[in-house]
PDB file of N, CA and C in Angstrom:
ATOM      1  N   UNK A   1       0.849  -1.173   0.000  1.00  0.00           N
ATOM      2  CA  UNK A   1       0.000   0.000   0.000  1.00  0.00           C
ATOM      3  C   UNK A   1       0.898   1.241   0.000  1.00  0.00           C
ATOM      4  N   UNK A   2       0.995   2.135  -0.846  1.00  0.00           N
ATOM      5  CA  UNK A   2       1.915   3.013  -1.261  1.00  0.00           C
ATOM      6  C   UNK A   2       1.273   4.350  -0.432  1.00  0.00           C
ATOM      7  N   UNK A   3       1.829   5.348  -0.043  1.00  0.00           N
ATOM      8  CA  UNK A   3       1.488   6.491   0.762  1.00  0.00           C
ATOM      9  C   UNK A   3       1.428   7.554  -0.209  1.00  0.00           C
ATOM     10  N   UNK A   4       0.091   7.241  -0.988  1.00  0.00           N
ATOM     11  CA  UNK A   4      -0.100   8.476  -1.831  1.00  0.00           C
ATOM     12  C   UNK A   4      -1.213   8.666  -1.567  1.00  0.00           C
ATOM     13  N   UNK A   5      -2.239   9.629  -1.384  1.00  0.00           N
ATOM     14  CA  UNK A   5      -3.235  10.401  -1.430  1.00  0.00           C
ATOM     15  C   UNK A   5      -4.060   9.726  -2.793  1.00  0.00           C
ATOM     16  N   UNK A   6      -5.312   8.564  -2.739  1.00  0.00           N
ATOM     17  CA  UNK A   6      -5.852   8.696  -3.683  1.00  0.00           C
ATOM     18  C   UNK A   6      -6.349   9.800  -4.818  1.00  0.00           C
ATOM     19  N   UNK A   7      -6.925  10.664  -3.899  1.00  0.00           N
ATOM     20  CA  UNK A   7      -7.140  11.527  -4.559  1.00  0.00           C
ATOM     21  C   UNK A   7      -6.642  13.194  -5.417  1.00  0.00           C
ATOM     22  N   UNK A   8      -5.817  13.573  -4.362  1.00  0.00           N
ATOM     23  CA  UNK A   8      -4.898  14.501  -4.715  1.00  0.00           C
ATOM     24  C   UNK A   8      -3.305  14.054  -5.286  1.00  0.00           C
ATOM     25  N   UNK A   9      -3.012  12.661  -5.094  1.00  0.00           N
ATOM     26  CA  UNK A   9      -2.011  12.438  -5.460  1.00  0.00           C
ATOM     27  C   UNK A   9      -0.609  13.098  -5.014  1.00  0.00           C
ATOM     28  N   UNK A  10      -1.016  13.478  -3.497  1.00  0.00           N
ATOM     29  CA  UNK A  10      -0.017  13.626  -2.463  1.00  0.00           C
ATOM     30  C   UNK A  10       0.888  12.947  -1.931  1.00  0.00           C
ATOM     31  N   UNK A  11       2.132  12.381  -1.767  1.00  0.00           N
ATOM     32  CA  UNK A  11       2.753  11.650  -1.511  1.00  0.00           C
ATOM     33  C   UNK A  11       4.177  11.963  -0.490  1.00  0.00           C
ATOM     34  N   UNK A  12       4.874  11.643  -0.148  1.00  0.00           N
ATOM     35  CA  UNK A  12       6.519  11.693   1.241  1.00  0.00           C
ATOM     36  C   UNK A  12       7.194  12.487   0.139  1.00  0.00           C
ATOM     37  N   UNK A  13       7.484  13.946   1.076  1.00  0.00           N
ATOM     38  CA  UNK A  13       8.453  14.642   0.651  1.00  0.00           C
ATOM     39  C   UNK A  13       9.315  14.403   1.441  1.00  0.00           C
ATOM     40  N   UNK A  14      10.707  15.149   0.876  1.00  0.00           N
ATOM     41  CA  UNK A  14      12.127  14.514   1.691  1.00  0.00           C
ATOM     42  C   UNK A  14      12.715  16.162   2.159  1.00  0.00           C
ATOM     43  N   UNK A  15      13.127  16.091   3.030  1.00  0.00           N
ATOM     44  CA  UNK A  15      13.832  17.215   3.865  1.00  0.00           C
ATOM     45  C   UNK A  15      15.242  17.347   4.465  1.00  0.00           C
ATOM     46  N   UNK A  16      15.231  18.065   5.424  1.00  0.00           N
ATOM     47  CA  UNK A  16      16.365  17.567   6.436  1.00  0.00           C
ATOM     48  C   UNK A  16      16.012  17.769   7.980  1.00  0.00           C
ATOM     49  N   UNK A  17      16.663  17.028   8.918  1.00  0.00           N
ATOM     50  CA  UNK A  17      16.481  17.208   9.990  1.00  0.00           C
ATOM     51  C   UNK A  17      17.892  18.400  10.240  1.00  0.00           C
ATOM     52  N   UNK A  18      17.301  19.216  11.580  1.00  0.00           N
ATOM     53  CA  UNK A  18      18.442  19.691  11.443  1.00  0.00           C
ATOM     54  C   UNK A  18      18.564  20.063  13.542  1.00  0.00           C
ATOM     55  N   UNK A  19      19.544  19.809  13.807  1.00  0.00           N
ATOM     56  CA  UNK A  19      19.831  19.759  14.987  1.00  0.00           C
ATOM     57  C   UNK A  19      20.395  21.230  15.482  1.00  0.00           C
ATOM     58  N   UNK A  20      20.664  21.416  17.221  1.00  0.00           N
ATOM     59  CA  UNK A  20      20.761  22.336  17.808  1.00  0.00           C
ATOM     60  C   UNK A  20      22.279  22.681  16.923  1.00  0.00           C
ATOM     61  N   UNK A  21      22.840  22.072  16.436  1.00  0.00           N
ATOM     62  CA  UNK A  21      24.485  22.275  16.566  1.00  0.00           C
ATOM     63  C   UNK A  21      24.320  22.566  14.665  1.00  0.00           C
ATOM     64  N   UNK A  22      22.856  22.086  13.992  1.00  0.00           N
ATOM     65  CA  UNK A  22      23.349  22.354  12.780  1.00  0.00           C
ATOM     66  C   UNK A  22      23.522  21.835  11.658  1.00  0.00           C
ATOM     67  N   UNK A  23      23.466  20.608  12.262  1.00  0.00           N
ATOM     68  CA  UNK A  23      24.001  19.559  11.312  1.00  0.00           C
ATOM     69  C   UNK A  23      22.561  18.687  10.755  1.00  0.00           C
ATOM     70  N   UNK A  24      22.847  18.637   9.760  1.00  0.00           N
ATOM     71  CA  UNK A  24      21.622  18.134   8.738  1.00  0.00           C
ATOM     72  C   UNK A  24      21.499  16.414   8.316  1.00  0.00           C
ATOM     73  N   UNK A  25      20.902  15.983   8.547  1.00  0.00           N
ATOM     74  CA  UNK A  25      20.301  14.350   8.152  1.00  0.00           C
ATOM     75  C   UNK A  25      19.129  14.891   7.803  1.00  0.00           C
ATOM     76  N   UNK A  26      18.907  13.668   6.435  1.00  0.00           N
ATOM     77  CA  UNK A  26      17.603  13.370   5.430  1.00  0.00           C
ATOM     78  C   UNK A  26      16.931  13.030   6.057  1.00  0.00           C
ATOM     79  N   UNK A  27      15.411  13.171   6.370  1.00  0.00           N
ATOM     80  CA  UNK A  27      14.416  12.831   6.397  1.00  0.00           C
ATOM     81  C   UNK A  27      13.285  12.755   5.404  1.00  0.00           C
ATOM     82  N   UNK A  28      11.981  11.954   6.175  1.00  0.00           N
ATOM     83  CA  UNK A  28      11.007  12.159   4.732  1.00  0.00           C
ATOM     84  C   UNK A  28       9.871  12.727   5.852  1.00  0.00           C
ATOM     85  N   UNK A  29       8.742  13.572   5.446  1.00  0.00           N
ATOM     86  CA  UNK A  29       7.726  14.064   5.435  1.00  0.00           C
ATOM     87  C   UNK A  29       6.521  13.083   4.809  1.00  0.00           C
ATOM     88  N   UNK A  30       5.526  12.766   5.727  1.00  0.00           N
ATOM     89  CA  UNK A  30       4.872  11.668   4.729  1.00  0.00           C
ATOM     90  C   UNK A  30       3.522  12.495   5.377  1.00  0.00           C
ATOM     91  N   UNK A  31       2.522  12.117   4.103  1.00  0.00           N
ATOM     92  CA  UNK A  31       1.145  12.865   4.325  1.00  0.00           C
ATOM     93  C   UNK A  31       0.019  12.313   5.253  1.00  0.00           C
ATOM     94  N   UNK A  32      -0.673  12.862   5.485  1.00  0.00           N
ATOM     95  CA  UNK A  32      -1.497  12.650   6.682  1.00  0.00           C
ATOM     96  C   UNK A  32      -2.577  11.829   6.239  1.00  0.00           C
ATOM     97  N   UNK A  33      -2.427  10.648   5.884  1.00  0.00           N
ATOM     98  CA  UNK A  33      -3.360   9.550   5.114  1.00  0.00           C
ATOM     99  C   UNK A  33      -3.961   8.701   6.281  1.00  0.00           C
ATOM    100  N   UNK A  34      -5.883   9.201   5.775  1.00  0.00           N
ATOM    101  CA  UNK A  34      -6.652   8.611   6.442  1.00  0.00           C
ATOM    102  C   UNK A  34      -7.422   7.214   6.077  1.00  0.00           C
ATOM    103  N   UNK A  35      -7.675   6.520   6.159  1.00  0.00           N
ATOM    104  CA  UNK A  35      -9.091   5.533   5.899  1.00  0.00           C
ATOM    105  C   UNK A  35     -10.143   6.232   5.885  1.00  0.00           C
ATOM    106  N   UNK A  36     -11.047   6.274   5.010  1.00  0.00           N
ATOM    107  CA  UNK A  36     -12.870   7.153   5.023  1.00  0.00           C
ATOM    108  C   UNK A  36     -13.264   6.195   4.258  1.00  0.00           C
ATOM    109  N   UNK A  37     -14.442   5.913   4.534  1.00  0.00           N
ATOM    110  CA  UNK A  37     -15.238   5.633   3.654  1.00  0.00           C
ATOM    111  C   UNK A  37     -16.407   7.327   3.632  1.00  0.00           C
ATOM    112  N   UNK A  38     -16.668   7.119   2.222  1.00  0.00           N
ATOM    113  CA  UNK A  38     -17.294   8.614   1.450  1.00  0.00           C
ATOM    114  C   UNK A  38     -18.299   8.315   1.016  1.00  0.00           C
ATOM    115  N   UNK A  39     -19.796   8.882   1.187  1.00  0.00           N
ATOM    116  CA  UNK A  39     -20.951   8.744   0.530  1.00  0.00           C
ATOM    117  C   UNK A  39     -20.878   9.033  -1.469  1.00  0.00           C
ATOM    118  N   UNK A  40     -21.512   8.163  -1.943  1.00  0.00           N
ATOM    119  CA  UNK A  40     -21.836   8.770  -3.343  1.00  0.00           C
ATOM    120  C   UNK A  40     -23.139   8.867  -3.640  1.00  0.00           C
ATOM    121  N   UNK A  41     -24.144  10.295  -3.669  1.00  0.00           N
ATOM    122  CA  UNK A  41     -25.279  10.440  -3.652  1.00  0.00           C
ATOM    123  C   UNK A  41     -25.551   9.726  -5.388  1.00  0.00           C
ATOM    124  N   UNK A  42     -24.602   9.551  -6.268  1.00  0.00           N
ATOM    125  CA  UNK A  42     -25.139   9.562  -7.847  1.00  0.00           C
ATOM    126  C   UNK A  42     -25.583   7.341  -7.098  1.00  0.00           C
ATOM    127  N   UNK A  43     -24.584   7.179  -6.827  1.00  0.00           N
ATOM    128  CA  UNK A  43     -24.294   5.719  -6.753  1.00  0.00           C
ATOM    129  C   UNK A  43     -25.349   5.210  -6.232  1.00  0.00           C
ATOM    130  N   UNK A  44     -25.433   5.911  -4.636  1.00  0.00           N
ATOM    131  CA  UNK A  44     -26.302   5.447  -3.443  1.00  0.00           C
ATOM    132  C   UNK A  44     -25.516   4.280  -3.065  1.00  0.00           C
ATOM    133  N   UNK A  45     -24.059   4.580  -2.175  1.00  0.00           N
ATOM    134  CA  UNK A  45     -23.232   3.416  -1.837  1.00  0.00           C
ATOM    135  C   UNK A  45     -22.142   4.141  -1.049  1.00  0.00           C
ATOM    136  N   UNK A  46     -21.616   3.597  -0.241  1.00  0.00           N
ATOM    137  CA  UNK A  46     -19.967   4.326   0.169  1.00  0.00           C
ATOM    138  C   UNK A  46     -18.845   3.899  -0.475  1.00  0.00           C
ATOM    139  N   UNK A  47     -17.859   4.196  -0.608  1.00  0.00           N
ATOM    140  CA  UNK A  47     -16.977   3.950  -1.192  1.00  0.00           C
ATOM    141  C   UNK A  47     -15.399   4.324  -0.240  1.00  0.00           C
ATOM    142  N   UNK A  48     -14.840   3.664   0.202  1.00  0.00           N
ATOM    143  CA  UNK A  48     -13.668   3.281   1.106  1.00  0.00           C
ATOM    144  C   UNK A  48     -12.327   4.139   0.136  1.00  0.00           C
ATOM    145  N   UNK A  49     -11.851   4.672   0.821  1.00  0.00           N
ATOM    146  CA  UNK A  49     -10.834   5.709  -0.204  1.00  0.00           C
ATOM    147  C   UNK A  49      -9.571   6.115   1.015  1.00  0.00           C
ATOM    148  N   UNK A  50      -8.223   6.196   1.075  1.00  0.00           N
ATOM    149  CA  UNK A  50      -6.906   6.465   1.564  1.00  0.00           C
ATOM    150  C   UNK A  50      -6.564   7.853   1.168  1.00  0.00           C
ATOM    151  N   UNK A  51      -6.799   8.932   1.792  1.00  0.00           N
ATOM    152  CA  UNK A  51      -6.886  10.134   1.381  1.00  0.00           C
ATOM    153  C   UNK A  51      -6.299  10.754   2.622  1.00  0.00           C
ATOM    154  N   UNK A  52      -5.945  11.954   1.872  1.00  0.00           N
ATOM    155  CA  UNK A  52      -5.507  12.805   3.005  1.00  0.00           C
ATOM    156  C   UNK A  52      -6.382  13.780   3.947  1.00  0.00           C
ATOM    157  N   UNK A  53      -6.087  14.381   4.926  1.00  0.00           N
ATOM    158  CA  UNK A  53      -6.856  14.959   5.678  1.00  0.00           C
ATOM    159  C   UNK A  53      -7.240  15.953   5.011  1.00  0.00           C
ATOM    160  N   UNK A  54      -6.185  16.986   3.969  1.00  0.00           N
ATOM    161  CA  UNK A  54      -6.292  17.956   3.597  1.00  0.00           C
ATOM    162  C   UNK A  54      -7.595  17.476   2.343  1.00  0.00           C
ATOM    163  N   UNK A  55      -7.764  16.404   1.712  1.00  0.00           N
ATOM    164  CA  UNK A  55      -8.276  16.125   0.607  1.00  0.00           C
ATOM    165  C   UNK A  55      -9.778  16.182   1.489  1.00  0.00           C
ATOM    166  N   UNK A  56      -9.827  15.672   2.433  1.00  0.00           N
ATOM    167  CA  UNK A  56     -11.192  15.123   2.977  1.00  0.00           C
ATOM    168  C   UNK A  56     -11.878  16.745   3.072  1.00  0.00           C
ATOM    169  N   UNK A  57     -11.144  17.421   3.677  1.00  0.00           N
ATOM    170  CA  UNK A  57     -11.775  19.056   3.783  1.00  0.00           C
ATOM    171  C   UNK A  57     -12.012  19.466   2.407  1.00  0.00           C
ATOM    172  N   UNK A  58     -11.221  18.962   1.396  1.00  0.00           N
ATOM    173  CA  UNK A  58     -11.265  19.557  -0.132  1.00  0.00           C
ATOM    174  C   UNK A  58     -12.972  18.915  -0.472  1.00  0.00           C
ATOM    175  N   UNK A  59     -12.788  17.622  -0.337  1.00  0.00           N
ATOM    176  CA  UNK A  59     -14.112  16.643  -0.489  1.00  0.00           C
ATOM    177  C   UNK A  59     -15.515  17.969   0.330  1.00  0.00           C
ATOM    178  N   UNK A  60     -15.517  18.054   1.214  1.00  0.00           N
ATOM    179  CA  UNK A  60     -16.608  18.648   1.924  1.00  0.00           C
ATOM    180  C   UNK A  60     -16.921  20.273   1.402  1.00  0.00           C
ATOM    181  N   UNK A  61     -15.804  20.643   1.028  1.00  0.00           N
ATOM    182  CA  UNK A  61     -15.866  21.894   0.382  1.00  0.00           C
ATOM    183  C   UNK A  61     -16.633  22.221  -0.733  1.00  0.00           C
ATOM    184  N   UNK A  62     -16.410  21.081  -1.473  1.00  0.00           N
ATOM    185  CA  UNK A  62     -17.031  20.754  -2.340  1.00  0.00           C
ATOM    186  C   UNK A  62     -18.240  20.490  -2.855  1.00  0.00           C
ATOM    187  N   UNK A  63     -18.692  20.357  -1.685  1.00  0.00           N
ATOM    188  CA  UNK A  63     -20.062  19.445  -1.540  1.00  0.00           C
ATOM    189  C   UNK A  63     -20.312  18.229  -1.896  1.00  0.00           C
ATOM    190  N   UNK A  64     -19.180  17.512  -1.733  1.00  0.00           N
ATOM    191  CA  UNK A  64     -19.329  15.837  -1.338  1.00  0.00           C
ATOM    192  C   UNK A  64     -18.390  15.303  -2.394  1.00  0.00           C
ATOM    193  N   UNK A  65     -18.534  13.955  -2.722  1.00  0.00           N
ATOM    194  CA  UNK A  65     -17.678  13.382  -3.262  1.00  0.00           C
ATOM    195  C   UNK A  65     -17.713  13.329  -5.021  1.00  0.00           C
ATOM    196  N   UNK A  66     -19.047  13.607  -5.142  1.00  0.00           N
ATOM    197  CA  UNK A  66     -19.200  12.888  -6.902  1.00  0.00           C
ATOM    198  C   UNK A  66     -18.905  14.650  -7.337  1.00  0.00           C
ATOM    199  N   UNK A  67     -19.113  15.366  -6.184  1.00  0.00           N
ATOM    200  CA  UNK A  67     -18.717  16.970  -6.830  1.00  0.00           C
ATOM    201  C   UNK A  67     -17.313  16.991  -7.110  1.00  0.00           C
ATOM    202  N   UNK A  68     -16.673  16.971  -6.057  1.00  0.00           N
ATOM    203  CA  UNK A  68     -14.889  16.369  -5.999  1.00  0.00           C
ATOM    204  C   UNK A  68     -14.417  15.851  -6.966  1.00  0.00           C
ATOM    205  N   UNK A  69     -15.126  15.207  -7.782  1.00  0.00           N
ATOM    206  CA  UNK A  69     -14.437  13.992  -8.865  1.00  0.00           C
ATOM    207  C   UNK A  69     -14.829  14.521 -10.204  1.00  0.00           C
ATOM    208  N   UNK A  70     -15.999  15.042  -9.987  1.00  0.00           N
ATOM    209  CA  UNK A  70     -16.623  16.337 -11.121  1.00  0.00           C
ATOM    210  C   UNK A  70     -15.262  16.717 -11.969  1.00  0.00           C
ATOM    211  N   UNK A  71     -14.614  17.730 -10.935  1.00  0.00           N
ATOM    212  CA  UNK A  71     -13.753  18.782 -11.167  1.00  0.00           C
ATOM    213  C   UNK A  71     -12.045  18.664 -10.997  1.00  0.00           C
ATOM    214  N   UNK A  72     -12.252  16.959 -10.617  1.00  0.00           N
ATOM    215  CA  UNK A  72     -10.175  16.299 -10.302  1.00  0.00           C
ATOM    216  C   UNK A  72      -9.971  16.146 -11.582  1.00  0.00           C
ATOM    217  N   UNK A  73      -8.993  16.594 -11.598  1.00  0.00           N
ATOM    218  CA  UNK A  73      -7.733  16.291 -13.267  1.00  0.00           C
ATOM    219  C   UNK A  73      -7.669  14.770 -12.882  1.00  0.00           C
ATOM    220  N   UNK A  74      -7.799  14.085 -14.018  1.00  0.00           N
ATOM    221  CA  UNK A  74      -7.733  12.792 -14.253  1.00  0.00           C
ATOM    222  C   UNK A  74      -5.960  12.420 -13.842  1.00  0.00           C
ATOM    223  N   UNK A  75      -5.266  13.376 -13.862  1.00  0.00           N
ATOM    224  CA  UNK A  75      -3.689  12.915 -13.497  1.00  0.00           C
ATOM    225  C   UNK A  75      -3.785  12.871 -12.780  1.00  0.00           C
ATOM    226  N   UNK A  76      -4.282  13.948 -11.544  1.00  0.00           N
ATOM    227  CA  UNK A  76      -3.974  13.307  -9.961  1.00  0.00           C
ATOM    228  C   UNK A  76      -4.723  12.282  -9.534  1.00  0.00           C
ATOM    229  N   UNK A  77      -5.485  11.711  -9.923  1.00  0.00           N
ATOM    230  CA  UNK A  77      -6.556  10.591  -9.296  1.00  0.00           C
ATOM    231  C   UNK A  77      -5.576   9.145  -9.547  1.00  0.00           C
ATOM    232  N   UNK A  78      -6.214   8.351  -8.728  1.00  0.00           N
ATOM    233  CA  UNK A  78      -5.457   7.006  -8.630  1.00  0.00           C
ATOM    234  C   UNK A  78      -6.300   6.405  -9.456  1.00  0.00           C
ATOM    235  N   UNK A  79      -5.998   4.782  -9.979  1.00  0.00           N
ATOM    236  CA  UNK A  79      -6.959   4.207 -10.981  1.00  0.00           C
ATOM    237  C   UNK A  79      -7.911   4.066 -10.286  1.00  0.00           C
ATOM    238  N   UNK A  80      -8.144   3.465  -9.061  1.00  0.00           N
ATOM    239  CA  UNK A  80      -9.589   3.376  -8.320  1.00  0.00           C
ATOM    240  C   UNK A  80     -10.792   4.849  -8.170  1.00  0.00           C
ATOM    241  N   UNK A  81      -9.650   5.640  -7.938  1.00  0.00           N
ATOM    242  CA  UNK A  81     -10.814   6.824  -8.070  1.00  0.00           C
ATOM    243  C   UNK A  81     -11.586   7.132  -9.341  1.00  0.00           C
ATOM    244  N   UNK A  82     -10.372   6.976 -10.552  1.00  0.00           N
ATOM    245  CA  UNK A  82     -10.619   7.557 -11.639  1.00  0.00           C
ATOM    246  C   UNK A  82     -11.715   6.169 -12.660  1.00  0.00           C
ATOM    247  N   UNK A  83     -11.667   4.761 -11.909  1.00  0.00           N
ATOM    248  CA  UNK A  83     -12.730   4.033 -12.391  1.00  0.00           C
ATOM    249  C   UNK A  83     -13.873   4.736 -11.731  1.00  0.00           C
ATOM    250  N   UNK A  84     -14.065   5.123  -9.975  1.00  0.00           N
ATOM    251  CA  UNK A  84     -15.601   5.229  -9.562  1.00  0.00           C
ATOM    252  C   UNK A  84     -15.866   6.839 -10.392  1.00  0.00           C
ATOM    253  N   UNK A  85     -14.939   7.688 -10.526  1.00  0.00           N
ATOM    254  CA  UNK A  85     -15.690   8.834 -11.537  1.00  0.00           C
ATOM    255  C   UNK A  85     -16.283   8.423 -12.861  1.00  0.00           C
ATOM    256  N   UNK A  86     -15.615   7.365 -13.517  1.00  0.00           N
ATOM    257  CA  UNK A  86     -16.257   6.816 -14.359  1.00  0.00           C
ATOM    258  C   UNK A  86     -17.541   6.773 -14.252  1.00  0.00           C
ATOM    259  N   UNK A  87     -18.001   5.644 -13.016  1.00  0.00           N
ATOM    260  CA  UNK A  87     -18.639   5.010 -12.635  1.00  0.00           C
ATOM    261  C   UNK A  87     -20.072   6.029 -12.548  1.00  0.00           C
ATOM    262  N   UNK A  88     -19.603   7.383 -11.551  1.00  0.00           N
ATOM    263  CA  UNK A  88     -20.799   8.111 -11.551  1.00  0.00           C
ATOM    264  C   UNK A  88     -20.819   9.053 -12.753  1.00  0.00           C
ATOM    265  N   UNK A  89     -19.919   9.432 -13.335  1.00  0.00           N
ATOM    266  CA  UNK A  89     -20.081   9.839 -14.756  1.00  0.00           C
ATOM    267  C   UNK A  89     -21.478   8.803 -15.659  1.00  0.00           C
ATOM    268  N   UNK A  90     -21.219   8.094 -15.602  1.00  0.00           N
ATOM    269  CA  UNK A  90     -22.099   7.058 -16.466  1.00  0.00           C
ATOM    270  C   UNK A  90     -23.527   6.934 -15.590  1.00  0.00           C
ATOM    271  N   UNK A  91     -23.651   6.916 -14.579  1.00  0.00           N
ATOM    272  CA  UNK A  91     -24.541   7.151 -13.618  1.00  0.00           C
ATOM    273  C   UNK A  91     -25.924   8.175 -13.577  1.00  0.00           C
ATOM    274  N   UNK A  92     -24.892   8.973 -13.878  1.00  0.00           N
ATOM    275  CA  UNK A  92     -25.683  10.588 -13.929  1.00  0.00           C
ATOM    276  C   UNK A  92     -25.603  10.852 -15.691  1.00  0.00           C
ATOM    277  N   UNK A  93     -25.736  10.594 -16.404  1.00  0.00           N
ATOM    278  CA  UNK A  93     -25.498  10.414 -17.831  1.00  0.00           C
ATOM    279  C   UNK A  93     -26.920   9.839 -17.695  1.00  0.00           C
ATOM    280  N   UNK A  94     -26.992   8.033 -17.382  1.00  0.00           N
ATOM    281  CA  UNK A  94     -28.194   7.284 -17.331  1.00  0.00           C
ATOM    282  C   UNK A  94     -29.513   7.753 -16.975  1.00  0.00           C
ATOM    283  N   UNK A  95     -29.348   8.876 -15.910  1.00  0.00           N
ATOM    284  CA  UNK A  95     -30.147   9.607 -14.809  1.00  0.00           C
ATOM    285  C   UNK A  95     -31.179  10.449 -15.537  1.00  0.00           C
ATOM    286  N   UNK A  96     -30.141  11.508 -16.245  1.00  0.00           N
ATOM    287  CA  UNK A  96     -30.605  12.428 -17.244  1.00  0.00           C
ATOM    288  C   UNK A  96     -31.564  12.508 -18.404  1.00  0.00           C
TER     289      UNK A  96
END
């Protein structure tokens, strides 16, 4: 399970540590990746997603999830996300 942000495609930046005296060692920065499961009003289902905290506030901002996926660049999405946008793409297509 790789530490990327399904959805934003956030992933471990690298830094340095740096001590009282100065001296610098590599470190990594890794993102604040949650477990959610996320409502999909098009679907009528939840859907289980590894996202970041910052993404989950992006999600709500939004006004939920199938809005979120509306408007994600197909590059940052992971294949799982970018099948369920499919998914409600075709959904709400059928609906119409």
């Amino acid at each position: 399970m790789s530490r990327r942000c399904e959805l934003t495609g956030k992933g471990p930046m690298t830094g340095n540590n740096s001590s009282h005296a100065n001296n610098k060692t590599k470190r990594r920065y890794l993102p604040n990746l949650q477990d959610v499961s996320l409502q999909s009003e098009t679907l009528g289902r939840a859907i289980k997603l590894r996202i970041t905290a910052a993404a989950l506030r992006s999600v709500d901002h939004r006004g939920g999830l199938d809005a979120y996926l509306a408007k994600a660049k197909d590059g940052e999405l992971s294949d799982n996300a970018l099948k369920i946008k499919k998914e409600i793409a075709k959904a709400q297509a059928a609906n119409a």
